[in-house]
Protein backbone atom coordinates (compact mmCIF):
# COMPACT_ATOMS: atom_id res chain seq x y z
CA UNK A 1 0.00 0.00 0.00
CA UNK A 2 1.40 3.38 -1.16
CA UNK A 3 1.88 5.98 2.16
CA UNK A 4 -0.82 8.67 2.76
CA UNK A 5 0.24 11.73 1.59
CA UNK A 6 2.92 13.71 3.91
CA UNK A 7 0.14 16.29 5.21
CA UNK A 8 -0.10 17.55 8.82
CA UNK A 9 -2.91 16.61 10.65
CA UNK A 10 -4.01 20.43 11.20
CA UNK A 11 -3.79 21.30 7.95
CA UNK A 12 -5.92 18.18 7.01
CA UNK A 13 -8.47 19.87 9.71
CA UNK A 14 -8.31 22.88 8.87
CA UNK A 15 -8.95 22.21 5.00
CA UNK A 16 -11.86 19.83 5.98
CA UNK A 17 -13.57 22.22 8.12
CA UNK A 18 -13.04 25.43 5.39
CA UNK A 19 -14.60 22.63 2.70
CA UNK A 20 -17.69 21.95 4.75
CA UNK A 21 -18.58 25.13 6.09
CA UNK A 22 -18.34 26.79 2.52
CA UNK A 23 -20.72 23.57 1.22
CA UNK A 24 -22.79 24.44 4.07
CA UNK A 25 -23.08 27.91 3.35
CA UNK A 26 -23.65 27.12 -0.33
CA UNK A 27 -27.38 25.75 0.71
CA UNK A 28 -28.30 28.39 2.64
CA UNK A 29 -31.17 30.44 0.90
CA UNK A 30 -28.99 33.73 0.01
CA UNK A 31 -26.13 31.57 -1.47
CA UNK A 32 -25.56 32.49 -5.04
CA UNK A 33 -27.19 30.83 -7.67
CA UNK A 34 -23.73 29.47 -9.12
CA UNK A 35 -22.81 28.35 -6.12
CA UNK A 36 -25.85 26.92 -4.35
CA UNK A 37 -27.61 23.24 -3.72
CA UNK A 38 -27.01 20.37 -3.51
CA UNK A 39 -24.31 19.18 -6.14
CA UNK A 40 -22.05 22.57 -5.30
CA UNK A 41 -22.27 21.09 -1.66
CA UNK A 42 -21.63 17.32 -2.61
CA UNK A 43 -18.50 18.48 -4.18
CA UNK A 44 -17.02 20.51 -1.44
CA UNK A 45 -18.65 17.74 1.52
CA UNK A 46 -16.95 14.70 -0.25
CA UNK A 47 -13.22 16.35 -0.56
CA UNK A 48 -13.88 17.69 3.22
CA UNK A 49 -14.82 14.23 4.02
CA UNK A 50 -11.53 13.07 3.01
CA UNK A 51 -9.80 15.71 4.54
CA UNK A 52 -11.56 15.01 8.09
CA UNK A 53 -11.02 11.08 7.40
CA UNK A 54 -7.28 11.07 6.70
CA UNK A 55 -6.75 13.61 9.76
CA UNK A 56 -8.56 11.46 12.62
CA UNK A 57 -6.54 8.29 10.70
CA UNK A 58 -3.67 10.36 11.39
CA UNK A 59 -4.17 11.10 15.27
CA UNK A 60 -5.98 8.04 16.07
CA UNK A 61 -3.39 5.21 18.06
CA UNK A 62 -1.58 3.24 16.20
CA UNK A 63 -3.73 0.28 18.17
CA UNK A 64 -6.93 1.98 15.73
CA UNK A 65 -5.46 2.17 13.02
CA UNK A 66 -5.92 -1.78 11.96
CA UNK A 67 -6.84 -3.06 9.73
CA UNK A 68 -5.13 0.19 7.53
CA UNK A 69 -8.03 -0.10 4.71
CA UNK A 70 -11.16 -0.89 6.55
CA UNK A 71 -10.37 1.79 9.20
CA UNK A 72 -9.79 4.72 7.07
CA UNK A 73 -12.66 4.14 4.55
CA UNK A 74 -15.03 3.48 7.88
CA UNK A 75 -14.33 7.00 8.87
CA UNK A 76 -14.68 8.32 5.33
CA UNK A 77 -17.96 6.98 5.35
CA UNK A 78 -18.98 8.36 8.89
CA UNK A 79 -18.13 11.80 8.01
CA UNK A 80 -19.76 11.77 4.33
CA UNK A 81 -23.11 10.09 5.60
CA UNK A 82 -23.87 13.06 8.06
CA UNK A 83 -24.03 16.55 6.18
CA UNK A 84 -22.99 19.53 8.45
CA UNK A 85 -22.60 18.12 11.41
CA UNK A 86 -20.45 14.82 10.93
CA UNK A 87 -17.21 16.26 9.88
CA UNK A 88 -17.11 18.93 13.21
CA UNK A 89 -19.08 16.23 15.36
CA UNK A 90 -16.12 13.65 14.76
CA UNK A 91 -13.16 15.70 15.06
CA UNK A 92 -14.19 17.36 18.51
CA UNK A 93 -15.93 14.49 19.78
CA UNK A 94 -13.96 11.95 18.74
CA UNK A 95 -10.33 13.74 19.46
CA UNK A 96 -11.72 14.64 22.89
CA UNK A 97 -12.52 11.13 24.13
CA UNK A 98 -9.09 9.90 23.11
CA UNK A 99 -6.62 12.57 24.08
CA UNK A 100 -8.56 14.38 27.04
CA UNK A 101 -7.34 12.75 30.50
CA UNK A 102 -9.66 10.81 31.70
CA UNK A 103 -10.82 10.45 35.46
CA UNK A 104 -9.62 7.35 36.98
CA UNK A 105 -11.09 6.25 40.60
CA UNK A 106 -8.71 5.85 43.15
CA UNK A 107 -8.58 2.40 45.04
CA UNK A 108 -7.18 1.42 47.93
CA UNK A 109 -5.76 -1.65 46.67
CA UNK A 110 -2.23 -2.02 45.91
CA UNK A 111 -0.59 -4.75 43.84
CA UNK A 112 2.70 -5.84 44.84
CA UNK A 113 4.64 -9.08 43.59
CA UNK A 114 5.21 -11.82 45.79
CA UNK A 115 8.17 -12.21 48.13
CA UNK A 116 10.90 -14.44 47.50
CA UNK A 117 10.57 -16.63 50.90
CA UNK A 118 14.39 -17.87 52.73
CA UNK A 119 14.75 -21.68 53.03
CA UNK A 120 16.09 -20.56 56.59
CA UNK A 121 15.75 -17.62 58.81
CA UNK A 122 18.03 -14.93 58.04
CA UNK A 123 18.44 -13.62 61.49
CA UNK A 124 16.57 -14.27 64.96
CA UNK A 125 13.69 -12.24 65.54
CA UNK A 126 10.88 -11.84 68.46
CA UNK A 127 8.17 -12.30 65.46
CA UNK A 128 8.56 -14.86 62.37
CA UNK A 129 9.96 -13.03 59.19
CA UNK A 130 7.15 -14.28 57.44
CA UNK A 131 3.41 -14.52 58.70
CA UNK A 132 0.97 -17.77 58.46
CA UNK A 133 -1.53 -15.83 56.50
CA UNK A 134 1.54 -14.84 53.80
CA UNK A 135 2.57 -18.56 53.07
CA UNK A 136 -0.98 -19.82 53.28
CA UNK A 137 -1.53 -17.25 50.75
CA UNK A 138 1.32 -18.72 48.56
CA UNK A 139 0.16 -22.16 48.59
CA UNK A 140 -2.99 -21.50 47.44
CA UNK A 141 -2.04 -18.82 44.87
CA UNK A 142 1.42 -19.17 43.65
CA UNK A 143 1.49 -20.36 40.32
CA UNK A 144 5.05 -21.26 40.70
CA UNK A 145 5.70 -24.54 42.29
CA UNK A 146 9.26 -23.15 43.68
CA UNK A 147 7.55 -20.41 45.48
CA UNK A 148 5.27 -22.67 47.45
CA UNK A 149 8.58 -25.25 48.22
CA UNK A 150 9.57 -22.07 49.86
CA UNK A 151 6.84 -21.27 51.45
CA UNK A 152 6.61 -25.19 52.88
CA UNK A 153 10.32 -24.87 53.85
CA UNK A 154 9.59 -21.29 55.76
CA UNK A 155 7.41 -23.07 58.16
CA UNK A 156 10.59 -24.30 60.02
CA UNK A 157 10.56 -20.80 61.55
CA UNK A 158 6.98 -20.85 62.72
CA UNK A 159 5.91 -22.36 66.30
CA UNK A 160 4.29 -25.81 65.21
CA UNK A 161 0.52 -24.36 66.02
CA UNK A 162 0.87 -22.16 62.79
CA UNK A 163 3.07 -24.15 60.74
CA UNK A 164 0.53 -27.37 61.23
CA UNK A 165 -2.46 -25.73 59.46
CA UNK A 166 0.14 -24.83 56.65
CA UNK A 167 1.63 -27.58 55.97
CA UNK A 168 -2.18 -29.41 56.07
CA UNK A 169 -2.78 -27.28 53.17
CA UNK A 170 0.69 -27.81 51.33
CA UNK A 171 -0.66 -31.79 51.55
CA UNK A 172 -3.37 -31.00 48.80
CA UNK A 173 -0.84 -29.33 46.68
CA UNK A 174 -1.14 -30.45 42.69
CA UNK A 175 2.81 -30.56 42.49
CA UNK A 176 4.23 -33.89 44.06
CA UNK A 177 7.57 -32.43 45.44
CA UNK A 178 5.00 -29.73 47.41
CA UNK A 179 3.16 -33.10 48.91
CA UNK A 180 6.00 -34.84 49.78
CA UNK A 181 8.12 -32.04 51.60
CA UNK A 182 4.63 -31.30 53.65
CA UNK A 183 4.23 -34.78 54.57
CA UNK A 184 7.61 -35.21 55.55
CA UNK A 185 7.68 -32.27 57.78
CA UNK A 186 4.48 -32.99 59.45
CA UNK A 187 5.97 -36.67 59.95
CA UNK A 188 8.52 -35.31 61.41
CA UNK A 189 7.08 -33.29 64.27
CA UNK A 190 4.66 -36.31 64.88
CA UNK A 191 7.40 -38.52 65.24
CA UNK A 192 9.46 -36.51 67.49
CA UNK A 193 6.25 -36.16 69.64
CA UNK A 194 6.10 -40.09 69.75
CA UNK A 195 9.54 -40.34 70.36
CA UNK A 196 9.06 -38.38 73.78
CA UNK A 197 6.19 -40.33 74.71
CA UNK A 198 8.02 -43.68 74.29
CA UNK A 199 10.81 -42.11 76.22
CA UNK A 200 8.60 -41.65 78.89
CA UNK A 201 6.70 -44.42 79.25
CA UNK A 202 9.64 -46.44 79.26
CA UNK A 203 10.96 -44.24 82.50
CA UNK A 204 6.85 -44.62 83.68
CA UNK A 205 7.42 -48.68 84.08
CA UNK A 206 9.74 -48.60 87.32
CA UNK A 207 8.82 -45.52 88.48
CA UNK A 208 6.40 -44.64 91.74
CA UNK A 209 5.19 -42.02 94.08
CA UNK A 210 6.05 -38.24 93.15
CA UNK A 211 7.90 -39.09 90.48
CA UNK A 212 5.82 -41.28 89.04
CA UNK A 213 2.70 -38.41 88.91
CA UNK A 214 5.12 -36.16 87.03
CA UNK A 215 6.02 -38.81 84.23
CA UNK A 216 2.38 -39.09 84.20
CA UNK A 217 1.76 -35.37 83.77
CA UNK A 218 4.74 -35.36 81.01
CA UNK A 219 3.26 -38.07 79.29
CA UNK A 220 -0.43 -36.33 79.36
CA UNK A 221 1.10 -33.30 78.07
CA UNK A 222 2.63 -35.30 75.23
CA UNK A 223 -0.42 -36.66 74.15
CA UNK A 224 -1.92 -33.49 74.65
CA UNK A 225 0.53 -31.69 72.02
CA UNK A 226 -0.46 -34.53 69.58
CA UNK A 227 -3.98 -33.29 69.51
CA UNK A 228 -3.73 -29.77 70.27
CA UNK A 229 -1.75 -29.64 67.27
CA UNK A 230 -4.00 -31.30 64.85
CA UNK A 231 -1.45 -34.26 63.90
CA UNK A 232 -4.47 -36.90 64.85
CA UNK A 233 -7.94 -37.47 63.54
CA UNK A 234 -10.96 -39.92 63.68
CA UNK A 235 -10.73 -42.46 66.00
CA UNK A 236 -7.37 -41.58 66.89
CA UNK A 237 -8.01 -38.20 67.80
CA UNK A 238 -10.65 -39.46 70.52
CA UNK A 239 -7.72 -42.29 71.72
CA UNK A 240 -5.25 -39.78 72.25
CA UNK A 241 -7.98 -37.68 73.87
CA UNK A 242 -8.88 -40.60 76.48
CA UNK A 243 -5.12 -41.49 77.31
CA UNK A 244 -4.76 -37.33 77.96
CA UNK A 245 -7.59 -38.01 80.52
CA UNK A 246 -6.14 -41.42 81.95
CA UNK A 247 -2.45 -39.88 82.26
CA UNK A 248 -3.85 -36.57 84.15
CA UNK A 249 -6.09 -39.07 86.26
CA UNK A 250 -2.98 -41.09 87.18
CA UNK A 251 -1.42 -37.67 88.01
CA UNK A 252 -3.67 -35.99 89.76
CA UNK A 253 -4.02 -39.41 92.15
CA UNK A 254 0.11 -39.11 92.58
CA UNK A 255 0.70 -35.26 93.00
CA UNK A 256 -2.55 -34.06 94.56
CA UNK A 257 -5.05 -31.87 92.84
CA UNK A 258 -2.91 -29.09 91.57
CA UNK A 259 -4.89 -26.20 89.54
CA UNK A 260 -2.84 -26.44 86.51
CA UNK A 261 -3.57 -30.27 86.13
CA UNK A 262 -7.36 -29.51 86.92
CA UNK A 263 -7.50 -27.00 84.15
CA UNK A 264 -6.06 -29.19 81.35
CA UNK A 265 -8.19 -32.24 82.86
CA UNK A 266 -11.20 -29.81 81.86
CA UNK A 267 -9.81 -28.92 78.78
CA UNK A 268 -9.84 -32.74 77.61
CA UNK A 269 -13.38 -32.72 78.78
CA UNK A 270 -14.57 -30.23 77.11
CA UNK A 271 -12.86 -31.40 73.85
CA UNK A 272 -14.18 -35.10 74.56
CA UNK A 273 -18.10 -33.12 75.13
CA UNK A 274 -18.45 -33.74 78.07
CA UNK A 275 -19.18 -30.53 79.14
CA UNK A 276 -20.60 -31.12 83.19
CA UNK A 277 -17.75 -32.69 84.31
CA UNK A 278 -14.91 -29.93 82.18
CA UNK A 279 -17.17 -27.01 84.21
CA UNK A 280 -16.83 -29.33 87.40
CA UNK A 281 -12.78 -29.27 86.74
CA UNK A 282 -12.77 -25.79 85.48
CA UNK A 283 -14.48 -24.38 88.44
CA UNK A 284 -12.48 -26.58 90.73
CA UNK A 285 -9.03 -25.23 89.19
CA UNK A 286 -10.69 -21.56 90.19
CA UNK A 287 -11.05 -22.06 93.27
CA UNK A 288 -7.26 -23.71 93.55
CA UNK A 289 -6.01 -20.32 92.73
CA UNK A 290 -5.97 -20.58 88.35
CA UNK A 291 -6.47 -17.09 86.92
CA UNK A 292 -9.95 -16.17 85.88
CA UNK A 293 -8.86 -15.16 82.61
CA UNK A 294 -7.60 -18.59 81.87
CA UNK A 295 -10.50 -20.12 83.16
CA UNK A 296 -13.58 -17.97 82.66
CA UNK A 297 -13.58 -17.74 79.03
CA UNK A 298 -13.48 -21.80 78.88
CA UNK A 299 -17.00 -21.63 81.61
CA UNK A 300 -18.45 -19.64 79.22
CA UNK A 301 -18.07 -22.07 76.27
CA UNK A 302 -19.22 -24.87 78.61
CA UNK A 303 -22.10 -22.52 79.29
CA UNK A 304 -22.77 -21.64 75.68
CA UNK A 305 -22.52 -25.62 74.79
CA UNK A 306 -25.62 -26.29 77.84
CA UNK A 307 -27.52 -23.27 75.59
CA UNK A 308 -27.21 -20.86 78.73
CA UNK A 309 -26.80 -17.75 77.31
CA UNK A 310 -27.26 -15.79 80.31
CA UNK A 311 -24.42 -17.53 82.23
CA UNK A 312 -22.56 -16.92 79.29
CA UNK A 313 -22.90 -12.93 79.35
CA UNK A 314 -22.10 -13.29 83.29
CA UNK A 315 -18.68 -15.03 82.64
CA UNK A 316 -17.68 -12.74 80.32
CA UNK A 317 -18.59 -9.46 82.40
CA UNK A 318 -16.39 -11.05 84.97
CA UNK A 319 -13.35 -10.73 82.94
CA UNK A 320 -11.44 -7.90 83.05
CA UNK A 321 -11.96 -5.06 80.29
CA UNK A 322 -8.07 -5.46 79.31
CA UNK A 323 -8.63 -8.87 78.75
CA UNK A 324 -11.71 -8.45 76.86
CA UNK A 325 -9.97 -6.45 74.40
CA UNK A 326 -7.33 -8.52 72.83
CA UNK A 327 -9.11 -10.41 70.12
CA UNK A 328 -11.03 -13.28 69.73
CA UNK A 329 -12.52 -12.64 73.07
CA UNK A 330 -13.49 -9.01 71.41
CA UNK A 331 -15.27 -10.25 69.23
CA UNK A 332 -17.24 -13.02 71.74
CA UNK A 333 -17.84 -9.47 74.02
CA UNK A 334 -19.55 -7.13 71.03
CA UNK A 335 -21.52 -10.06 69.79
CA UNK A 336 -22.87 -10.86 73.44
CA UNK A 337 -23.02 -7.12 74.33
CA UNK A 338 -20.45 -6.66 77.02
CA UNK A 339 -18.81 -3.55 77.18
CA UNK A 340 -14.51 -3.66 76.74
C-alpha cells in the first residue's frame, strides 16, 4: 500500500472544516445561484470528508489504526453520511474522548509481587519473618511450584501451632515435590512427639510415688501436644484424647489436685463433650487459685454448649476489660453485648 500523503494533521483539519462550512453555506437560501444546492455542496462535503477522514486516521493510536483499509474508509464513510454536522461532530468528539485525561477512581488496593521466601531464617527475631496468612496465601495462589517449596520450607521458623495448618494445606498441593516435603515435615514433628512419649513411658514402668505423677503429667502433656496440634484425627483423635484423661487421672491421684492439672483435665473434657464434668474441673481449678482469665472464658463455652446464654454474658462481664480487648474474646464481648 502506497503511504498517505505527507500532510499535517491540522492542515488536514483545517482544510476539511473550510470545505464543509463553505458547502454548508452554499445551501443556505442567500447563497448564489452558481454556487448553491445540492451538487455545489456534494462536491465541497466529499473532498472535506476526506480531509476530516485522513486527519482522525492520522491522530488516532496506532492500536486503531488496523486493519489500515477498513479503518480509514469506515471514517470516510462516517463523516460523508452526516451533512454539516459529521465532519465537526467527529473531530471534537472523537479527538476529545481519546486525548482528554480521563478520570480514573482511586482504590485502595495495591498490587505488589510476591516475596521471594528464605529456606532458613536470616536472622533471629521476636516475630517470624514471614506470617501464616503470607505462606498460606502462597500455597494457594502461587502459580510457581518453587515459590510454594519455599513457602513449605519457611514453616521451620513458625511455632508448630501455625506451621501445622500450613503444611495441612501444602498436603493437597497439585505438584508432588509440594506433597512430599509437607508430609515429611508434618511426619517429622509427629514422630518426634512419639519419640518423647516412648521415652517416657519407658521411665513410667519402674517408676512410683512423686515421680511417678510427674512422668504421668509429662506423658499427658505429650499426648496433649499430639492433639492440640492437629497431627491426629478420627478415631485416633478421641484415643489420644482418652489417654490425655487417663495420664492426668494417674497424676492428679500421685501429686494431689494441683490447679494447673485440673485446668487441662477440663480442657480434655470439654474437647471429649463432656461438658458437666470440664465445668466441674474448670471451676475446681478456680477455686485452687488458676487465673480467671484462663479459666472464665473456657466456663463460658461450657455454658454456651448447655444453651445458657445468660451464664454466658455473666462469665464474660467477669473478665477484666483489658482482657476483653485482645481479640477473639473481642469479638465473643460485642456479639454478646459486654462492654470492653
Amino acid at each position: 500500500m502506497k503511504p498517505w500523503p505527507s500532510l499535517s494533521a491540522p492542515i488536514l483539519i483545517f482544510a476539511a472544516l473550510t470545505l464543509e462550512l463553505a458547502g454548508t453555506m452554499s445551501l443556505l437560501p442567500g447563497a448564489p445561484s452558481a454556487f448553491s444546492g445540492w451538487r455545489f455542496f456534494l462536491a465541497l462535503h466529499l473532498p472535506a470528508s476526506f480531509s476530516a477522514a485522513l486527519a482522525l486516521f492520522r491522530l488516532f493510536p496506532q492500536s486503531y489504526r488496523q486493519p489500515r483499509r477498513r479503518s480509514a474508509f469506515t471514517l470516510f464513510v462516517l463523516c460523508a453520511s452526516i451533512p454539516v454536522f459529521g465532519i465537526p461532530g467527529l473531530l471534537f468528539g472523537v479527538l476529545a474522548a481519546l486525548y482528554l485525561p480521563r478520570h480514573e477512581p482511586s482504590t485502595p488496593f495495591v498490587t505488589v509481587a510476591i516475596p521471594d521466601l528464605p529456606f532458613r531464617p536470616l536472622d533471629v527475631r521476636e516475630q517470624p519473618l514471614y506470617g501464616s496468612g503470607g505462606m498460606m496465601g502462597i500455597l494457594r495462589n502461587a502459580p510457581d511450584p518453587e515459590k510454594r517449596i519455599q513457602a513449605v520450607m519457611a514453616t521451620r521458623q513458625l511455632r508448630d501451632q501455625d506451621a501445622i495448618p500450613i503444611l495441612r494445606v501444602a498436603l493437597r498441593d497439585p505438584e508432588d515435590d509440594v506433597r512430599l516435603l509437607a508430609y515429611s515435615l508434618l511426619d517429622g514433628k509427629e514422630q518426634r512427639i512419639n519419640e518423647q512419649i516412648r521415652h517416657l513411658l519407658d521411665g513410667l514402668a519402674t517408676a512410683s510415688g512423686q515421680r511417678a505423677g510427674l512422668l504421668h503429667r509429662q506423658v499427658a502433656n505429650q499426648y496433649w501436644e499430639l492433639a492440640y496440634l492437629g497431627l491426629a484425627s478420627g478415631d485416633v483423635y478421641e484415643h489420644i484424647l482418652q489417654q490425655v484423661l487417663k495420664h492426668y487421672d494417674a497424676a492428679i491421684a500421685e501429686l494431689g489436685s494441683d490447679e494447673a492439672l485440673l485446668f487441662q483435665r477440663g480442657r480434655v473434657l470439654l474437647k471429649l463433650g463432656r461438658e458437666k464434668e470440664a465445668e466441674t474441673a474448670f471451676r475446681a481449678s478456680l477455686e485452687k487459685g488458676m487465673g480467671e482469665a484462663d479459666v472464665l472464658p473456657y466456663l463460658a463455652e461450657t455454658a454456651y454448649l448447655r444453651r445458657d446464654w445468660p451464664a454466658v454474658r455473666a462469665y464474660l462481664n467477669q473478665l477484666d476489660p483489658q482482657v476483653l480487648a485482645e481479640p477473639p474474646l473481642s469479638l465473643a464481648a460485642r456479639f454478646w453485648g459486654v462492654p470492653t
